[in-house]
C-alpha atoms as a PDB file:
ATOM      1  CA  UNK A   1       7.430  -8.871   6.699  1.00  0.00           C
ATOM      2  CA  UNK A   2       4.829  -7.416   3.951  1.00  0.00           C
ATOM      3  CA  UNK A   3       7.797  -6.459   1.741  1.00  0.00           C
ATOM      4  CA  UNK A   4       9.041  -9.983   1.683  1.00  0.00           C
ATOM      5  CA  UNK A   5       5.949 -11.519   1.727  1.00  0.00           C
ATOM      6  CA  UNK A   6       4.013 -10.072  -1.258  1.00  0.00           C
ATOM      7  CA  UNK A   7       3.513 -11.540  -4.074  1.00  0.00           C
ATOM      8  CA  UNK A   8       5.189  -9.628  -6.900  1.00  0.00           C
ATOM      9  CA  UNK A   9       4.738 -10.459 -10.917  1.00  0.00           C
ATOM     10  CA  UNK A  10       6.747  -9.217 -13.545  1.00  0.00           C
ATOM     11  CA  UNK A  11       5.121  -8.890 -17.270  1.00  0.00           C
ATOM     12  CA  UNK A  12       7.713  -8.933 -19.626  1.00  0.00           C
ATOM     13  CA  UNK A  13       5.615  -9.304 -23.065  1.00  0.00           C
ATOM     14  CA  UNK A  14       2.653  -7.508 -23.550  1.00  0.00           C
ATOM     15  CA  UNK A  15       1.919  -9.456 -26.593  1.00  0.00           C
ATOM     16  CA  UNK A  16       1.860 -12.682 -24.567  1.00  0.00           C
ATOM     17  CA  UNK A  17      -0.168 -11.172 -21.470  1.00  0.00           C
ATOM     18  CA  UNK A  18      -1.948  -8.008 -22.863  1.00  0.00           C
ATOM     19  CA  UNK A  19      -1.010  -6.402 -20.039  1.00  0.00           C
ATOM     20  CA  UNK A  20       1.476  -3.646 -19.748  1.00  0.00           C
ATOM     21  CA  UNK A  21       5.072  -4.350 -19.295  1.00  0.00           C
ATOM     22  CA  UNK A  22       6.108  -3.421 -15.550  1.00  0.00           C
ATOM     23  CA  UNK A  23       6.303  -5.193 -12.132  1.00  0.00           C
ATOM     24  CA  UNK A  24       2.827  -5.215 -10.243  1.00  0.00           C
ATOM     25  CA  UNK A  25       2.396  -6.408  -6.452  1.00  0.00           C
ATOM     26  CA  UNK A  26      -0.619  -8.289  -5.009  1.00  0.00           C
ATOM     27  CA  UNK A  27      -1.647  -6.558  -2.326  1.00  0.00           C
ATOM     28  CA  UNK A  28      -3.145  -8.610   0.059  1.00  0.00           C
ATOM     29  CA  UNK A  29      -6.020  -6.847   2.491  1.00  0.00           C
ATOM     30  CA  UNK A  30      -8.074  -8.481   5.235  1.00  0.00           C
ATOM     31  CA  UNK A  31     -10.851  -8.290   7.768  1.00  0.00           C
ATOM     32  CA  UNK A  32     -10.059  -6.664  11.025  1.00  0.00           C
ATOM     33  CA  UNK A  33     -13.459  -7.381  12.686  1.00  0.00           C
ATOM     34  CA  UNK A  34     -12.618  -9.805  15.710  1.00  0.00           C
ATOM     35  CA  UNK A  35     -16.133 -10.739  15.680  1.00  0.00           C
ATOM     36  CA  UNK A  36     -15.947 -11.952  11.718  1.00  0.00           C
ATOM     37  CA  UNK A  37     -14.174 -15.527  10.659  1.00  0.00           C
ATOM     38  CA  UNK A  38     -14.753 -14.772   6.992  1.00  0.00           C
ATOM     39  CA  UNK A  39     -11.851 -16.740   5.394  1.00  0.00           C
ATOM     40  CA  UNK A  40     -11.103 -13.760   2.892  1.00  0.00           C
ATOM     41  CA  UNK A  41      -8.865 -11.859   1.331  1.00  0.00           C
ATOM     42  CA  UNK A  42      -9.315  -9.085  -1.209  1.00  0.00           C
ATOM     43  CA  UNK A  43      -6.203  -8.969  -3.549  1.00  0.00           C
ATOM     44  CA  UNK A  44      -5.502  -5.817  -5.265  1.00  0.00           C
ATOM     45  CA  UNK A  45      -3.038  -5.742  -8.135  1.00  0.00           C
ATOM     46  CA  UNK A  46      -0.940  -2.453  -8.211  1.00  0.00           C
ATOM     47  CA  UNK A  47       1.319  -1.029 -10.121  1.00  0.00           C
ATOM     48  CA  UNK A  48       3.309   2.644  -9.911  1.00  0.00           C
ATOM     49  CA  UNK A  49       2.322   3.215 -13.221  1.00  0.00           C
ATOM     50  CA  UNK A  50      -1.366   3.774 -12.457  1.00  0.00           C
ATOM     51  CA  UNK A  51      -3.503   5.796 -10.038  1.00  0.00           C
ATOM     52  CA  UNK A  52      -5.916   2.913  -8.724  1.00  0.00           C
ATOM     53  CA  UNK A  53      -5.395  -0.694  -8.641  1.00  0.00           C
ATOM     54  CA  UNK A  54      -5.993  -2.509 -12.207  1.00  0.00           C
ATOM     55  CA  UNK A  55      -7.838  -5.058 -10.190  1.00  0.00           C
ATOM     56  CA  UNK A  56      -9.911  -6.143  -6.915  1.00  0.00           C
ATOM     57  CA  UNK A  57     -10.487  -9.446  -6.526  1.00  0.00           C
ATOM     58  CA  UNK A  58     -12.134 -11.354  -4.126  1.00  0.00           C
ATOM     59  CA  UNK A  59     -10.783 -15.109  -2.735  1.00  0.00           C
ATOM     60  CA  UNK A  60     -12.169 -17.348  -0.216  1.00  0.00           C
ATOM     61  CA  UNK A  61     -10.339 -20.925   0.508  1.00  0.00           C
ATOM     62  CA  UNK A  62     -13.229 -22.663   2.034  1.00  0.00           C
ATOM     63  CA  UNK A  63     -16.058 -24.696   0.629  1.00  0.00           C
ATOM     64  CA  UNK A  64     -18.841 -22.642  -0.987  1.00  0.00           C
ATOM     65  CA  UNK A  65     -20.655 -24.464   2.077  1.00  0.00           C
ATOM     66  CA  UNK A  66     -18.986 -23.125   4.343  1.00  0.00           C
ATOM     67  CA  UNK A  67     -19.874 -19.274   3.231  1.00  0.00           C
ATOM     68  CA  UNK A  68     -23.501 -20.438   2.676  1.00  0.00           C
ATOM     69  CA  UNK A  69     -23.927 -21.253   6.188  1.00  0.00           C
ATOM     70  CA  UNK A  70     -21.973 -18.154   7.668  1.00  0.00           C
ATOM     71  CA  UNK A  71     -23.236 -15.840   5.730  1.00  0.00           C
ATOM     72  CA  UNK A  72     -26.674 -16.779   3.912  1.00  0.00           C
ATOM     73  CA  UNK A  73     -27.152 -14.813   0.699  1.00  0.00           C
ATOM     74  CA  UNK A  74     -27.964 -15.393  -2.763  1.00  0.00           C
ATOM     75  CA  UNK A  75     -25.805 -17.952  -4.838  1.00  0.00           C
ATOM     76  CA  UNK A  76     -24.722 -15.319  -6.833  1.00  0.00           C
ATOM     77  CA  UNK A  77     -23.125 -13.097  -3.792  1.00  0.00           C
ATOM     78  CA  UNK A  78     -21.932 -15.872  -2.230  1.00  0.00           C
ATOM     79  CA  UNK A  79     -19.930 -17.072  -5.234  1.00  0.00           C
ATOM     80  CA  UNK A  80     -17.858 -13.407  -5.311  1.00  0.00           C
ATOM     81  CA  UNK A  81     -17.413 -13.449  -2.569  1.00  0.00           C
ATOM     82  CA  UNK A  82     -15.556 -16.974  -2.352  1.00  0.00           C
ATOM     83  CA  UNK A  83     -14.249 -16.207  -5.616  1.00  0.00           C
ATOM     84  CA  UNK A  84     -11.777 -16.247  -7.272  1.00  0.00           C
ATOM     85  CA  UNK A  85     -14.178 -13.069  -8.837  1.00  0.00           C
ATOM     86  CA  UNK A  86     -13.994  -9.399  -9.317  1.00  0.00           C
ATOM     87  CA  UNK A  87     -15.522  -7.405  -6.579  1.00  0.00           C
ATOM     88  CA  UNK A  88     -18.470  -5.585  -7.803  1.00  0.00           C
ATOM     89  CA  UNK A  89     -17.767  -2.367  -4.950  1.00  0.00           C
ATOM     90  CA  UNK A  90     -14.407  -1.611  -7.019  1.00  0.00           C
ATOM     91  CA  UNK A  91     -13.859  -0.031  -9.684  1.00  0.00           C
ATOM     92  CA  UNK A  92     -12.018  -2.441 -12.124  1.00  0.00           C
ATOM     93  CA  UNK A  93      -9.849  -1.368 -14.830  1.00  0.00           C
ATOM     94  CA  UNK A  94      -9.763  -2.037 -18.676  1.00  0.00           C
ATOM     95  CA  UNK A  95      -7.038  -4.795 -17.504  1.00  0.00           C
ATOM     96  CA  UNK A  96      -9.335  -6.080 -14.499  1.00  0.00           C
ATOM     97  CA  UNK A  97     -10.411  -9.448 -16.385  1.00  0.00           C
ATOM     98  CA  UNK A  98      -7.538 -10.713 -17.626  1.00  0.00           C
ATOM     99  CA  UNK A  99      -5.769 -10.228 -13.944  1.00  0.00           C
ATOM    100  CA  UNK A 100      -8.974 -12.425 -12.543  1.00  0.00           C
ATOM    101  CA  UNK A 101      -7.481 -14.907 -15.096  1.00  0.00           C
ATOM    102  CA  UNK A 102      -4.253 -14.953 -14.334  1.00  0.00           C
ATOM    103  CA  UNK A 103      -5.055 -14.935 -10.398  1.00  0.00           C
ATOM    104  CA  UNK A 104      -7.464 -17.514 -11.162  1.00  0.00           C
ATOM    105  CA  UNK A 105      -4.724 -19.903 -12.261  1.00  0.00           C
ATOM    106  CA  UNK A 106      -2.267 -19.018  -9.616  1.00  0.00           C
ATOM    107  CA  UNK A 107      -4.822 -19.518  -6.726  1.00  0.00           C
ATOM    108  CA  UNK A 108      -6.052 -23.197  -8.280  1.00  0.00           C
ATOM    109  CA  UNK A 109      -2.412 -24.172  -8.773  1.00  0.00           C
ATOM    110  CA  UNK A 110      -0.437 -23.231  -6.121  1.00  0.00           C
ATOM    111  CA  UNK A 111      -0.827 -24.607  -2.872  1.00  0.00           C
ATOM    112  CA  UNK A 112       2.225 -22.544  -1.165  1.00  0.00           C
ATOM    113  CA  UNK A 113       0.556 -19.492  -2.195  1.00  0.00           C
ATOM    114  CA  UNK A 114      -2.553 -19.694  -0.899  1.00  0.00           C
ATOM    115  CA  UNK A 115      -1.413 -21.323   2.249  1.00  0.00           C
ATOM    116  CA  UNK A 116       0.541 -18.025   2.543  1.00  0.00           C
ATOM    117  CA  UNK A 117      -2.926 -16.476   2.547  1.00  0.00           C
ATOM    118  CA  UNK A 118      -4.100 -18.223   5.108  1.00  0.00           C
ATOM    119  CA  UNK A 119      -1.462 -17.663   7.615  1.00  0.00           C
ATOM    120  CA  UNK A 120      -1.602 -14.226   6.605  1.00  0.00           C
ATOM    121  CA  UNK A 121      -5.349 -14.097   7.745  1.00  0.00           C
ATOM    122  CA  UNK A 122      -4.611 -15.691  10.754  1.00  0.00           C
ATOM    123  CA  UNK A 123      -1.621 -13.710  11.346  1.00  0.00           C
ATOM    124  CA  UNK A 124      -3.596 -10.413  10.860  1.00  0.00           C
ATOM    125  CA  UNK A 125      -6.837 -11.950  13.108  1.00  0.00           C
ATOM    126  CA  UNK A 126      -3.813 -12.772  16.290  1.00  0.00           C
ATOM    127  CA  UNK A 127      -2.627  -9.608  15.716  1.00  0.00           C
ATOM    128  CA  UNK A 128      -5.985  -7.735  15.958  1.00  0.00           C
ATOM    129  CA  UNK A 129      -6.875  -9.682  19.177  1.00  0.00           C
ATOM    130  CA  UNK A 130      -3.396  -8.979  20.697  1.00  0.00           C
ATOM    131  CA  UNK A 131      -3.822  -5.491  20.282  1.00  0.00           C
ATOM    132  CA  UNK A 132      -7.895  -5.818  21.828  1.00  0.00           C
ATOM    133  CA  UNK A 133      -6.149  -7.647  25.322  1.00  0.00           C
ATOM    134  CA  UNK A 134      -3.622  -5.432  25.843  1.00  0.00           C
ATOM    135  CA  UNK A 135      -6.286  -2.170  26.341  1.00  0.00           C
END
């Protein structure tokens, strides 16, 4: 299911982009605490060109609000963490801002995707607790 699920773009004019030409995948990663309901993904964008991903970025789907009250914090914290934003714990390459960008758009535009997210979360959350019943 990850193969066909992940979201794959293709930059075909560097000019246009100023990003490399190649094929990079968003790889999705998620919290596997049982005891966390974080409503977050950390996307990082890979390619096979480079050693480390080009970009980390952080995405909540829920109100600012809602991370406010379930995890206190400063404003500043709290808004990476929702995101769309870079994760300060990565190391972000020359490229990392314009992917936030272009993430940025994609995560404020389309609905599909980010529903996709969400099930993904849940899917991995089901899939955690499965595993915790059947010790």
């Amino acid at each position: 299911m990850a193969q066909k699920e992940t979201r794959v773009i293709t930059v075909v004019d560097q000019k246009i982009t100023g990003l490399p030409r190649g094929t990079y995948a968003l790889l999705e990663l998620y919290c596997t605490d049982l005891d966390c309901d974080c409503r977050n993904v950390y996307i990082n964008v890979i390619n096979q060109a480079f050693d480390a991903p080009l970009a980390t970025i952080s995405y909540g789907w829920e109100e600012l609000a809602f991370y406010k009250e379930w995890m206190g914090g400063d404003d500043e914290m709290l808004a990476e963490f929702k995101g769309p934003a870079l994760t300060t714990f990565a190391t972000q390459s020359q490229f990392a801002q314009r992917w936030l960008e272009i993430l940025t758009d994609i995560l404020n535009t389309d609905v599909a995707y980010v529903n996709r997210l969400q099930q993904h979360y849940q899917l991995v959350k089901t899939s955690i607790k499965d595993k915790q019943i059947k010790k």
